[in-house]
PDB file of N, CA and C in Angstrom:
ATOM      1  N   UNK A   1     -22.481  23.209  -5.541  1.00  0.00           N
ATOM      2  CA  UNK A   1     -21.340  23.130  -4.660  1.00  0.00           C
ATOM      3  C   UNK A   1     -21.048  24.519  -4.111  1.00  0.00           C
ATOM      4  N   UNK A   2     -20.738  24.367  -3.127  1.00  0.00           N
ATOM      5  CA  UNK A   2     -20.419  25.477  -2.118  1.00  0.00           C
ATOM      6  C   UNK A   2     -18.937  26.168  -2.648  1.00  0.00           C
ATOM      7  N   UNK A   3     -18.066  25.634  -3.148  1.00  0.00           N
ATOM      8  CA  UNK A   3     -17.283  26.072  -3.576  1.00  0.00           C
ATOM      9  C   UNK A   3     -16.160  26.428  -2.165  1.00  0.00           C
ATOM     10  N   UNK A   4     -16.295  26.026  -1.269  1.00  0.00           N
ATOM     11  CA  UNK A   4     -15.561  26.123  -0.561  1.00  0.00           C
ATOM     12  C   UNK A   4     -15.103  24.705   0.235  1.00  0.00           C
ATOM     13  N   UNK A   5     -14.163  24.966   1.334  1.00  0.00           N
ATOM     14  CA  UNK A   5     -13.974  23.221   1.889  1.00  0.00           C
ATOM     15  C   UNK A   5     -13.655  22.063   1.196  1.00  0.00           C
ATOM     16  N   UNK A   6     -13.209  22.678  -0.100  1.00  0.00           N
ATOM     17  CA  UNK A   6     -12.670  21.908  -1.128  1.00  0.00           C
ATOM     18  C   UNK A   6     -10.903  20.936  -0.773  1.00  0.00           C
ATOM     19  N   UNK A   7     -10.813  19.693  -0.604  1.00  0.00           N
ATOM     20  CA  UNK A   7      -9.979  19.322   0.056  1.00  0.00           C
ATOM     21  C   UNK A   7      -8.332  19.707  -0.549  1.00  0.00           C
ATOM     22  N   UNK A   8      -7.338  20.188   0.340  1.00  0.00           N
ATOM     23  CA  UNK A   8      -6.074  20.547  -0.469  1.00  0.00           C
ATOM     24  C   UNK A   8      -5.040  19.580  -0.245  1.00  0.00           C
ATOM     25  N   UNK A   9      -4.335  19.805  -1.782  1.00  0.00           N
ATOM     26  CA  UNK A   9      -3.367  18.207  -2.092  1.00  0.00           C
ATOM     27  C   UNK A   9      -2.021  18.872  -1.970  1.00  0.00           C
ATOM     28  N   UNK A  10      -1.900  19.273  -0.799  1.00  0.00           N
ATOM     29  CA  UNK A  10      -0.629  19.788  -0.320  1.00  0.00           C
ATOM     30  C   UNK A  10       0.537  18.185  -1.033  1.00  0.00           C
ATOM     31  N   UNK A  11       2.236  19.134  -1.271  1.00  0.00           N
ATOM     32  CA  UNK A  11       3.116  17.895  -1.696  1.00  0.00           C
ATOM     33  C   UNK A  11       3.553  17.499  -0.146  1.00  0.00           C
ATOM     34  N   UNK A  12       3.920  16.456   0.498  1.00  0.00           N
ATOM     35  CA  UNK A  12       4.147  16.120   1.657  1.00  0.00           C
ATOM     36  C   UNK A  12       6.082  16.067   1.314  1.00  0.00           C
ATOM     37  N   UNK A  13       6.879  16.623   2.306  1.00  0.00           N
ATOM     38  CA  UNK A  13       8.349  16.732   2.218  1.00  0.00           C
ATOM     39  C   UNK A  13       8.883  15.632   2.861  1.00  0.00           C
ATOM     40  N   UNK A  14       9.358  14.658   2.298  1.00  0.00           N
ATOM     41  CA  UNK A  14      10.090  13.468   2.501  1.00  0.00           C
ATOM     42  C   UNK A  14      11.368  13.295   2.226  1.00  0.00           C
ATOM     43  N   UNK A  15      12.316  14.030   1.980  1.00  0.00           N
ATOM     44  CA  UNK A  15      13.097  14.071   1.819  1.00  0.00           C
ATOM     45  C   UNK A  15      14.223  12.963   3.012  1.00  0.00           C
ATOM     46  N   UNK A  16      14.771  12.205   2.311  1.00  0.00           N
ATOM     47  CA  UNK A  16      15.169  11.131   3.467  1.00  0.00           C
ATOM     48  C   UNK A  16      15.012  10.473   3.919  1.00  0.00           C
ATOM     49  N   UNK A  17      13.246  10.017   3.402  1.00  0.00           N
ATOM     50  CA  UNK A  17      12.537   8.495   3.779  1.00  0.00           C
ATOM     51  C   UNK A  17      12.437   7.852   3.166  1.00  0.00           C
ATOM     52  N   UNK A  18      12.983   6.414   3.873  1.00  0.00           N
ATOM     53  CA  UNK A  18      12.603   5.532   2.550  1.00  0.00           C
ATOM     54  C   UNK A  18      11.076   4.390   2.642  1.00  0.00           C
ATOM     55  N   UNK A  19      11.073   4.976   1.466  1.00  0.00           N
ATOM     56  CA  UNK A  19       9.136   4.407   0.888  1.00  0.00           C
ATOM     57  C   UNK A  19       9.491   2.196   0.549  1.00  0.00           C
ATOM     58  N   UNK A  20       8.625   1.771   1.326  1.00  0.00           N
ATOM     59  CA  UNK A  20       8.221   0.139   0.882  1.00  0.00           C
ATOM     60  C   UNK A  20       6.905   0.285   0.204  1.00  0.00           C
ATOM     61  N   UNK A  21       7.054  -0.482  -1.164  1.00  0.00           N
ATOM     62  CA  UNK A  21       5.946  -0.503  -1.896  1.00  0.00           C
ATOM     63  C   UNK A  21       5.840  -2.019  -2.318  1.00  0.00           C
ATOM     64  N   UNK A  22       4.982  -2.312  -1.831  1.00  0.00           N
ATOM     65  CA  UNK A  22       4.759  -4.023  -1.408  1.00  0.00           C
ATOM     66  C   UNK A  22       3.372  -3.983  -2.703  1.00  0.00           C
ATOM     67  N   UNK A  23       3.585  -4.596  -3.820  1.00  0.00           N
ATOM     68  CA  UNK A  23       2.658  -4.770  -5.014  1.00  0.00           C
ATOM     69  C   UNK A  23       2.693  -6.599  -5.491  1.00  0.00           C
ATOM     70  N   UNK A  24       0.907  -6.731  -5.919  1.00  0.00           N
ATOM     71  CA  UNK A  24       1.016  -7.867  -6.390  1.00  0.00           C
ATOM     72  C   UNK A  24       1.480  -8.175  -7.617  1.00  0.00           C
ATOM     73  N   UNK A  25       1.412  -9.610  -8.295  1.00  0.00           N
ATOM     74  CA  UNK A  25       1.448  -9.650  -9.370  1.00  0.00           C
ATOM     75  C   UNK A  25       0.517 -10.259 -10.131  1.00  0.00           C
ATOM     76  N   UNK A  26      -0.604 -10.483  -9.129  1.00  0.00           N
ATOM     77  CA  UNK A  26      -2.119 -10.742 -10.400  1.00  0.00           C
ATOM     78  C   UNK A  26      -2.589  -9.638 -10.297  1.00  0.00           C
ATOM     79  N   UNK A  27      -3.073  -9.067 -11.410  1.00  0.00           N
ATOM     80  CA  UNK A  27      -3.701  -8.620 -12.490  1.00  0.00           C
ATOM     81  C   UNK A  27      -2.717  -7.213 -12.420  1.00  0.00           C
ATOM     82  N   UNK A  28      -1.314  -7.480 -13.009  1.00  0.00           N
ATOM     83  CA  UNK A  28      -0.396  -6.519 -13.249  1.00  0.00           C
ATOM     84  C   UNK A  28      -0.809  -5.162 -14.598  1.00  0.00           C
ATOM     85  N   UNK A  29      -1.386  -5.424 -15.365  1.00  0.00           N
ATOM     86  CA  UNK A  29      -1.611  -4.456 -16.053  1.00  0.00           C
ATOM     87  C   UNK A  29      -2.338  -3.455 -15.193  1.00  0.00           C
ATOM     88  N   UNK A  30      -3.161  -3.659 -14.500  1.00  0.00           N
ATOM     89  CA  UNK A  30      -3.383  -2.608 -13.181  1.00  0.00           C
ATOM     90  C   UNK A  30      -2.622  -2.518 -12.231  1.00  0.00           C
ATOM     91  N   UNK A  31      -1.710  -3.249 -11.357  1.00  0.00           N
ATOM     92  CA  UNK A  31      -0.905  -2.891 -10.540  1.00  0.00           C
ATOM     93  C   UNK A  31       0.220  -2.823 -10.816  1.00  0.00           C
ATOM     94  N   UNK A  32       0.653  -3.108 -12.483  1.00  0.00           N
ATOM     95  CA  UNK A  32       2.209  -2.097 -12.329  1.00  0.00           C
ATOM     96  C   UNK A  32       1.599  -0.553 -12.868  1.00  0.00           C
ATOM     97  N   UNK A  33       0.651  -0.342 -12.659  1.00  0.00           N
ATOM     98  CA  UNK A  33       0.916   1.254 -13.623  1.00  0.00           C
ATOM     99  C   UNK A  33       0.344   2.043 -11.938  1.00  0.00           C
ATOM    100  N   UNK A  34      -0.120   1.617 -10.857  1.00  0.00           N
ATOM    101  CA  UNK A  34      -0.145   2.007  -9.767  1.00  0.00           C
ATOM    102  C   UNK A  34       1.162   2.206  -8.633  1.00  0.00           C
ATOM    103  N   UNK A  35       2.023   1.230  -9.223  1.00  0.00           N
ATOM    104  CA  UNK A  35       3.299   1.409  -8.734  1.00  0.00           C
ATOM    105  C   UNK A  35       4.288   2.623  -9.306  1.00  0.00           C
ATOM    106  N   UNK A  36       3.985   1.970 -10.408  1.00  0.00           N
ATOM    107  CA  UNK A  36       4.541   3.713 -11.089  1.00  0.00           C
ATOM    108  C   UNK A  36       4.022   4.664 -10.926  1.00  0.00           C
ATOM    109  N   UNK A  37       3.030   5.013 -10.750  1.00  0.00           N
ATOM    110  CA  UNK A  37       2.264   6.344 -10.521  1.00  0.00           C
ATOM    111  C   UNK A  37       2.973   6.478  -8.611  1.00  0.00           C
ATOM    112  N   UNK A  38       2.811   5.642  -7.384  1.00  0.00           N
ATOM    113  CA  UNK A  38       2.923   5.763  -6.896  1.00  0.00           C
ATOM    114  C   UNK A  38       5.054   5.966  -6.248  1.00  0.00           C
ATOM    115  N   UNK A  39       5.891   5.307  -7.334  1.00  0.00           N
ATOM    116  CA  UNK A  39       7.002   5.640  -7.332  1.00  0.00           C
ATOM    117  C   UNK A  39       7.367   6.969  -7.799  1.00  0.00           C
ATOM    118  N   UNK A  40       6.873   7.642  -8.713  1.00  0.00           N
ATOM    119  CA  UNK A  40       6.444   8.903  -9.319  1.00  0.00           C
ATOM    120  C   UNK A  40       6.165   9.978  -8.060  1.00  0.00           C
ATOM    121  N   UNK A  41       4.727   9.966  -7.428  1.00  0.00           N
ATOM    122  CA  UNK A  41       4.809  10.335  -6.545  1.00  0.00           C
ATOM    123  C   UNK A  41       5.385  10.596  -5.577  1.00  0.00           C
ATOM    124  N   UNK A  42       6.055   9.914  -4.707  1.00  0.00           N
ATOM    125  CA  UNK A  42       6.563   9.657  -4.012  1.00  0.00           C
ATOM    126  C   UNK A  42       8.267  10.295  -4.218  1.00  0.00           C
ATOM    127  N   UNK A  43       8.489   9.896  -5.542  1.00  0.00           N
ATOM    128  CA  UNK A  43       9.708  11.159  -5.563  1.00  0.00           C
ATOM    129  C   UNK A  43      10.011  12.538  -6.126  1.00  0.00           C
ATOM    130  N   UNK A  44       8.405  12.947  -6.410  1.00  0.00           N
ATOM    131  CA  UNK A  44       7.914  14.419  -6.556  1.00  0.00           C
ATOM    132  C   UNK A  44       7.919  14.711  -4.577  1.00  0.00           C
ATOM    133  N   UNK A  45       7.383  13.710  -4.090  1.00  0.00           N
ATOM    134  CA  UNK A  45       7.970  14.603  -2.499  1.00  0.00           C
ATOM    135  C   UNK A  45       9.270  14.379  -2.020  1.00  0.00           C
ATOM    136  N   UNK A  46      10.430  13.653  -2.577  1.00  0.00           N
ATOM    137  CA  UNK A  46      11.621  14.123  -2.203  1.00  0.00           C
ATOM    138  C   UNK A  46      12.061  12.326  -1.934  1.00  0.00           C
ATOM    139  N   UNK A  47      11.506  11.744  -2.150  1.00  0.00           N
ATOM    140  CA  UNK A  47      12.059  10.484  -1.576  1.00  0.00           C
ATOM    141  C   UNK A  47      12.768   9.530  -2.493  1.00  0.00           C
ATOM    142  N   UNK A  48      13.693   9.148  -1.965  1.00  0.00           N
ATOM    143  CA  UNK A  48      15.014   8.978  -3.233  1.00  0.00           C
ATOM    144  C   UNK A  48      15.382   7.603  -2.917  1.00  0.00           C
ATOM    145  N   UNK A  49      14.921   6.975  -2.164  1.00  0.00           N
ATOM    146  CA  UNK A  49      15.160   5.359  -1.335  1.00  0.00           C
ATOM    147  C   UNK A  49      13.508   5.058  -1.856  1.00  0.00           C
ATOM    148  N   UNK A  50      13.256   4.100  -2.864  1.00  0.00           N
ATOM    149  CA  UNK A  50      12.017   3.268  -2.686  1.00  0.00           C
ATOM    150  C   UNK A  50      12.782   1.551  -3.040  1.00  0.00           C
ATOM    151  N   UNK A  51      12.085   0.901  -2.138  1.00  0.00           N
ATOM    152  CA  UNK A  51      11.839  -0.115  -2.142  1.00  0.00           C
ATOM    153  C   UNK A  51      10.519  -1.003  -2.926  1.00  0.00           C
ATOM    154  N   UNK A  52      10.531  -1.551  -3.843  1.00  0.00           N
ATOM    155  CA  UNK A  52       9.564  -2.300  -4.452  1.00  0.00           C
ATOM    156  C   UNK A  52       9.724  -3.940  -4.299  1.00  0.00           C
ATOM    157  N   UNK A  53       8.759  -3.979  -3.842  1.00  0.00           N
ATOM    158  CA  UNK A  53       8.862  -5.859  -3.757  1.00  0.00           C
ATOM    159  C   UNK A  53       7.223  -6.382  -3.892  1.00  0.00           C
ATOM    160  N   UNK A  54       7.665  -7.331  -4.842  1.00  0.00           N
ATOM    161  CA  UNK A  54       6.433  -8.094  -5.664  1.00  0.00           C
ATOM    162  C   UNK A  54       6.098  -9.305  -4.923  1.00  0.00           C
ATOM    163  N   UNK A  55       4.713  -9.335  -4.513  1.00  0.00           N
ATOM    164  CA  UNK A  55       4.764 -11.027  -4.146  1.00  0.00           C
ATOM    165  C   UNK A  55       3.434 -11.192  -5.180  1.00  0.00           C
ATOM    166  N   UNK A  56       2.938 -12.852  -4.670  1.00  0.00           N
ATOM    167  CA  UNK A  56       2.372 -13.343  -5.758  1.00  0.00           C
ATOM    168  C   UNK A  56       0.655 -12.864  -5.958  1.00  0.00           C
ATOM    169  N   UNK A  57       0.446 -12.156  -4.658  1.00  0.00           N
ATOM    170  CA  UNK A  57      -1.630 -11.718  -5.024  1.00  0.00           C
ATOM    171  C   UNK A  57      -2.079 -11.134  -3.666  1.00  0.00           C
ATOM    172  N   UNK A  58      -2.584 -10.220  -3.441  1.00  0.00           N
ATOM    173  CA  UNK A  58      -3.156  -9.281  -2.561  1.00  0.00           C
ATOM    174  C   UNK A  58      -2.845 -10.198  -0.912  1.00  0.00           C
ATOM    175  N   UNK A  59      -3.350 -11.381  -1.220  1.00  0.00           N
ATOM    176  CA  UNK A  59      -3.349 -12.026   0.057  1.00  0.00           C
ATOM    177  C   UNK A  59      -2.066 -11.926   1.193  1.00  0.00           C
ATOM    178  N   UNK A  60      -0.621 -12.098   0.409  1.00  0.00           N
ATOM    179  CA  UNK A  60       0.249 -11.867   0.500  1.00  0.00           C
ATOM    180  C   UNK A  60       0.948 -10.451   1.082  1.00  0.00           C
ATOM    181  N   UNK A  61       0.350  -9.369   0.801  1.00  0.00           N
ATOM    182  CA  UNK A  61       0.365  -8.169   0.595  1.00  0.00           C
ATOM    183  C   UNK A  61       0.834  -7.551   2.313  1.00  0.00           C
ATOM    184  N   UNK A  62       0.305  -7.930   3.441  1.00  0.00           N
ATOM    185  CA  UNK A  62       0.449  -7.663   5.118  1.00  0.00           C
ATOM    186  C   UNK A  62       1.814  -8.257   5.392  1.00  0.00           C
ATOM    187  N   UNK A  63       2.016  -9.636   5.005  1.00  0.00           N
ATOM    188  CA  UNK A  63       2.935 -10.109   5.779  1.00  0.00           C
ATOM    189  C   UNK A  63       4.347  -9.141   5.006  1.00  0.00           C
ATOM    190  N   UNK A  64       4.358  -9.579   3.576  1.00  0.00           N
ATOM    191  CA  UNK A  64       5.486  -8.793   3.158  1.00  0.00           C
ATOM    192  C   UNK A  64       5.467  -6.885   3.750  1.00  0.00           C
ATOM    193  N   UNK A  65       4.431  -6.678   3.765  1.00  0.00           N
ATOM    194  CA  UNK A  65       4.354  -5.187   4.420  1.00  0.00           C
ATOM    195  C   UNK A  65       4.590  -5.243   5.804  1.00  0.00           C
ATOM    196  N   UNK A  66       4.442  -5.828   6.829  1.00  0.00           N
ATOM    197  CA  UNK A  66       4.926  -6.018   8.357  1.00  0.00           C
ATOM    198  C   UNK A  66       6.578  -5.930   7.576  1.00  0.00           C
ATOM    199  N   UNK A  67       6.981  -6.892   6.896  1.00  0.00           N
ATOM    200  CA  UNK A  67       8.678  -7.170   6.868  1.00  0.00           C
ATOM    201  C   UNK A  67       9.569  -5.991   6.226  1.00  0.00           C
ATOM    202  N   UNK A  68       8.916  -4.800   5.306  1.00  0.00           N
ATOM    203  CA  UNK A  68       9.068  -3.927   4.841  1.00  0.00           C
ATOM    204  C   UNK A  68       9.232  -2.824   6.036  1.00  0.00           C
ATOM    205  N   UNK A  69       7.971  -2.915   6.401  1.00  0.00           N
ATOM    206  CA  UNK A  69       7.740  -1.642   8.167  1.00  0.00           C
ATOM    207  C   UNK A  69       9.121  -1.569   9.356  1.00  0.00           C
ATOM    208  N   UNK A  70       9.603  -2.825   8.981  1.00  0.00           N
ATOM    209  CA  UNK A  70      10.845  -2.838   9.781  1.00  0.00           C
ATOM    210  C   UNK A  70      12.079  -1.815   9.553  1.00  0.00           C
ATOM    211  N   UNK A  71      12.105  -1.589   7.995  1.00  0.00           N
ATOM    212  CA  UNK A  71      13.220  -1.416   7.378  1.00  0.00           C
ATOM    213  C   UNK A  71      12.642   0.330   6.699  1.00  0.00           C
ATOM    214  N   UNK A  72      11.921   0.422   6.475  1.00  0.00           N
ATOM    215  CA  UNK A  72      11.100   1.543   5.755  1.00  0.00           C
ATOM    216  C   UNK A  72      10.240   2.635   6.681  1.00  0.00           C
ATOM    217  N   UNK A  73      10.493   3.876   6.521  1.00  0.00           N
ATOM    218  CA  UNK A  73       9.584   4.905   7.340  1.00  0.00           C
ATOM    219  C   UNK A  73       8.178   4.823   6.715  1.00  0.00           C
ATOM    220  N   UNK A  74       8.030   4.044   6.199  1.00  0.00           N
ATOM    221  CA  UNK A  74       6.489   4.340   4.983  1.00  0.00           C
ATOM    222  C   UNK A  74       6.466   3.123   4.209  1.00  0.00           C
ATOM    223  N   UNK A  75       4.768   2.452   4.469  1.00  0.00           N
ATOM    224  CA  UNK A  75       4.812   1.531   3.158  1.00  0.00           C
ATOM    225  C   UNK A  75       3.243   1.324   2.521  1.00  0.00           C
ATOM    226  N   UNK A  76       3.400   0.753   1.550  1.00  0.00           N
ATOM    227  CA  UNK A  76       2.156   1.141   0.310  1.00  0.00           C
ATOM    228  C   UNK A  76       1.967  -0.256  -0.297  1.00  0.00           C
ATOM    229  N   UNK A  77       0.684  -0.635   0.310  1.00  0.00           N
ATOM    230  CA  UNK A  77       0.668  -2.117  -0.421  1.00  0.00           C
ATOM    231  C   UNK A  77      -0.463  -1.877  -1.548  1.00  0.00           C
ATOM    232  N   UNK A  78      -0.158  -2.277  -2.132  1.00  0.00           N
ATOM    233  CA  UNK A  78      -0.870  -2.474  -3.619  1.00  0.00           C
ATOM    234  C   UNK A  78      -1.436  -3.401  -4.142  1.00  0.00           C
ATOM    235  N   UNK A  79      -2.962  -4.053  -4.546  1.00  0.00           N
ATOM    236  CA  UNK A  79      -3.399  -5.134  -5.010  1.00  0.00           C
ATOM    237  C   UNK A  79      -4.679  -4.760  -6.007  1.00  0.00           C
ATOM    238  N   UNK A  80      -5.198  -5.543  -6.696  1.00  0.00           N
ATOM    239  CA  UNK A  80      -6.392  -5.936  -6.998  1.00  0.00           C
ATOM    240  C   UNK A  80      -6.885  -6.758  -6.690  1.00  0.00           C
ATOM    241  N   UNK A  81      -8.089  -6.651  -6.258  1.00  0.00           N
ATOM    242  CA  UNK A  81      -9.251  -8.388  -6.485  1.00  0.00           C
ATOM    243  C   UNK A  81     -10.385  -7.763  -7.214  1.00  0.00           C
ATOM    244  N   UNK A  82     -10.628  -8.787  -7.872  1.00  0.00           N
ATOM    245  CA  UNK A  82     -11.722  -8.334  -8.802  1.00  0.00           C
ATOM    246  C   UNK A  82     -12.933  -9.108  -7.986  1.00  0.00           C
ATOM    247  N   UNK A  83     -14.330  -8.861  -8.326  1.00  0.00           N
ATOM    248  CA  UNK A  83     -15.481  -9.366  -7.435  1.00  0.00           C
ATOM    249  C   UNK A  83     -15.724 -10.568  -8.482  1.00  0.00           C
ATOM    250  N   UNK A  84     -16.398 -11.311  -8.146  1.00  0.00           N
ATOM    251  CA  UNK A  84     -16.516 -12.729  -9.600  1.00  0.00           C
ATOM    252  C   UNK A  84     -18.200 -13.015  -8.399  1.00  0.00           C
ATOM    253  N   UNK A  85     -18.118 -14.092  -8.806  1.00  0.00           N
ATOM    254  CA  UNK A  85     -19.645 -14.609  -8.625  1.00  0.00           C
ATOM    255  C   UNK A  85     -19.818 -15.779  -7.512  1.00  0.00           C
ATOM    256  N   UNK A  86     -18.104 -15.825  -6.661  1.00  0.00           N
ATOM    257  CA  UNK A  86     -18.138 -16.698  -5.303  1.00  0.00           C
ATOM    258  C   UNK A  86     -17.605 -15.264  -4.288  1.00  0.00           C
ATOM    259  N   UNK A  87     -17.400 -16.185  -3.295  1.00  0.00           N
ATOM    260  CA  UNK A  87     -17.510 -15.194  -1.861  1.00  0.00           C
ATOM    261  C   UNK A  87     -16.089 -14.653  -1.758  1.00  0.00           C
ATOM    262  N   UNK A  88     -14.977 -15.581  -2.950  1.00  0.00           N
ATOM    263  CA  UNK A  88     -13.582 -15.285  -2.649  1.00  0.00           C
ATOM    264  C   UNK A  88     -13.088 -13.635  -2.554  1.00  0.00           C
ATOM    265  N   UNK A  89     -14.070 -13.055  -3.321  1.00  0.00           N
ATOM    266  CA  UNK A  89     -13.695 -11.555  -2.935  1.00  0.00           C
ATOM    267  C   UNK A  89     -13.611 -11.134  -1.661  1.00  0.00           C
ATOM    268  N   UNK A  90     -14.727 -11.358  -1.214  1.00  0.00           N
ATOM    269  CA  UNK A  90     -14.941 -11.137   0.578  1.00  0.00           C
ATOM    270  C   UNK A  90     -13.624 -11.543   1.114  1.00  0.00           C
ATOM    271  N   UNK A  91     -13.701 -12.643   0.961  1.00  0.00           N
ATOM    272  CA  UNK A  91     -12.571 -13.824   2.013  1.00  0.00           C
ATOM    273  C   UNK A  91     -11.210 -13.005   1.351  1.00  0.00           C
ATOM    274  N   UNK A  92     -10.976 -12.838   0.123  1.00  0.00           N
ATOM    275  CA  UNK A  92      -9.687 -11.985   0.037  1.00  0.00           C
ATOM    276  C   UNK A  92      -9.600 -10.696   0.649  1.00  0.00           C
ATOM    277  N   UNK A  93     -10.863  -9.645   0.284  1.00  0.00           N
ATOM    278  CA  UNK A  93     -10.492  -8.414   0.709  1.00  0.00           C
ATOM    279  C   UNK A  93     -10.269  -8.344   2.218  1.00  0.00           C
ATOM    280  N   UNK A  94     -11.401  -9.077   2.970  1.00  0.00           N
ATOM    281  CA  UNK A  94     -11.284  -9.232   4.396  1.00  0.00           C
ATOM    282  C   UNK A  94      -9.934  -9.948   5.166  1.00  0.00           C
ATOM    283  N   UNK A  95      -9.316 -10.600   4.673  1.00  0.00           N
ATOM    284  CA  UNK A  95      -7.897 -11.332   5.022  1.00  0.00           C
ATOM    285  C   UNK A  95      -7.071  -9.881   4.616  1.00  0.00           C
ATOM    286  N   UNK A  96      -7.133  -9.306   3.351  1.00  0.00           N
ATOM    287  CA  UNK A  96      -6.104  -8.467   3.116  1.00  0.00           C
ATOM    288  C   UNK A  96      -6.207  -7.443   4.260  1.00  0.00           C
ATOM    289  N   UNK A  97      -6.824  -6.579   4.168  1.00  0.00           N
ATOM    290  CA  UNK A  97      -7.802  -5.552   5.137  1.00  0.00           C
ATOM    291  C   UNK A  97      -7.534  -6.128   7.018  1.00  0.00           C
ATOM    292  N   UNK A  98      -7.763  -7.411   7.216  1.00  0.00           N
ATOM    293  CA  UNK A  98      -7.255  -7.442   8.930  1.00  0.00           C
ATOM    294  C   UNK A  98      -5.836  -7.527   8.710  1.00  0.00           C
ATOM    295  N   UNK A  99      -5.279  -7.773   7.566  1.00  0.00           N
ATOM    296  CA  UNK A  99      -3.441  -7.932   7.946  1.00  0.00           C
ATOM    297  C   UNK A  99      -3.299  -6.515   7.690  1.00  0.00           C
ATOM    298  N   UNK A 100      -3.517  -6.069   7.512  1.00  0.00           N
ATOM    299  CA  UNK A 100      -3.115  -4.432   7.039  1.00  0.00           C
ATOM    300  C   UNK A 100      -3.254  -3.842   8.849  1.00  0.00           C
ATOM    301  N   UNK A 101      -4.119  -3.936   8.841  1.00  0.00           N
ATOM    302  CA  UNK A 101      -4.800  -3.253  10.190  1.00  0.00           C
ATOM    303  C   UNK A 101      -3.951  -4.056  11.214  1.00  0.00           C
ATOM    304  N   UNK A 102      -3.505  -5.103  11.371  1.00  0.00           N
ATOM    305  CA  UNK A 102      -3.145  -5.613  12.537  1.00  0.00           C
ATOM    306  C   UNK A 102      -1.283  -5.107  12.396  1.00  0.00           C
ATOM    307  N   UNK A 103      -0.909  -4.650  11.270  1.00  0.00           N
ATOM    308  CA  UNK A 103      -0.050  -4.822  10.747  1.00  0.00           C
ATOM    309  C   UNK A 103       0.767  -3.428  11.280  1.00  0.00           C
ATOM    310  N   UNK A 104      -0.208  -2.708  11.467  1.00  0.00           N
ATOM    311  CA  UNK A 104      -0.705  -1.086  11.959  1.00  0.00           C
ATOM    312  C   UNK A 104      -0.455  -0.485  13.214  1.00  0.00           C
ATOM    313  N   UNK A 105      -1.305  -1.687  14.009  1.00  0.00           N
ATOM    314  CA  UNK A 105      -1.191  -1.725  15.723  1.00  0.00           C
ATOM    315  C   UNK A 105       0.279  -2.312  16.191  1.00  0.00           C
ATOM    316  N   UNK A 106       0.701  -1.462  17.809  1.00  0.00           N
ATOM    317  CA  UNK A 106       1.427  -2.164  18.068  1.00  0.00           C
ATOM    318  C   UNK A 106       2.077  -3.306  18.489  1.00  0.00           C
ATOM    319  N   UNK A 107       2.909  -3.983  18.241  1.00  0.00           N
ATOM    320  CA  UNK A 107       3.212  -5.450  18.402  1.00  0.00           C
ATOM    321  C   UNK A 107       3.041  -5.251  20.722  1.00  0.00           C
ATOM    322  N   UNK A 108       3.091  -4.747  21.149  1.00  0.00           N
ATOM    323  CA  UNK A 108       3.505  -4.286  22.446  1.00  0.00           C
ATOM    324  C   UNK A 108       2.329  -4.042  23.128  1.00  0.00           C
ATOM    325  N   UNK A 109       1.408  -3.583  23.078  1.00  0.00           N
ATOM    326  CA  UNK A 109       0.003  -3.153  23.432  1.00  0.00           C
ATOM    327  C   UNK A 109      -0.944  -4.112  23.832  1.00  0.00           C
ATOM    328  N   UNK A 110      -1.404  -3.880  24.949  1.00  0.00           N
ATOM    329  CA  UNK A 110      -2.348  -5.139  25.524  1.00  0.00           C
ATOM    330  C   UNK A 110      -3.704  -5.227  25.368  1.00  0.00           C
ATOM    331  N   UNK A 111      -4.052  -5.535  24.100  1.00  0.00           N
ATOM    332  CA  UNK A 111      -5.111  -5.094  23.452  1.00  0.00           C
ATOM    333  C   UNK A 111      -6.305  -6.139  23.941  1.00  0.00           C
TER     334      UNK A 111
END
């Protein structure tokens, strides 16, 4: 390693924003300790308003985050899918992944 160009984890100053953290609740032993780490975070940069709201599994995860984006300067959706031995991973990650992204763009834009 070059030892240089090493990426920096500057703290970002938020002071006054409030954070939506849109988390599932399958497979919670991994996604509550990501919420905490990420509520943690989040008020090591100053942010004193978080919002947490649980729905029931990744799929879920866009729409409640569009309804969060309304109300919140910032939001953080949180899931697992685990891969298994049918295509449902695909079909989940890919459903999660275009609501995120569409979720992103503006409602206004003549795309």
């Amino acid at each position: 390693m070059a030892g240089f160009g090493q990426p920096v984890d500057p703290t970002v100053e938020a002071t006054g924003l409030r954070l939506g953290i849109v988390a599932a609740r399958w497979h919670a032993d991994l996604v509550d300790q990501m919420v905490e780490r990420a509520v943690l975070a989040a008020k090591g940069c100053g942010v004193t308003d978080v919002v947490v709201v649980r729905v029931a599994g990744s799929v879920e995860l866009p729409v409640v985050a569009q309804s969060l984006a309304r109300r919140c300067h910032a939001v953080v959706a949180l899931g697992v899918v685990v891969r298994g031995s049918t295509a449902h991973f695909d079909y989940v990650c890919r459903s999660v992944t275009d609501g995120l992204l569409l979720m992103g763009l503006p409602a206004d834009e003549p795309w």
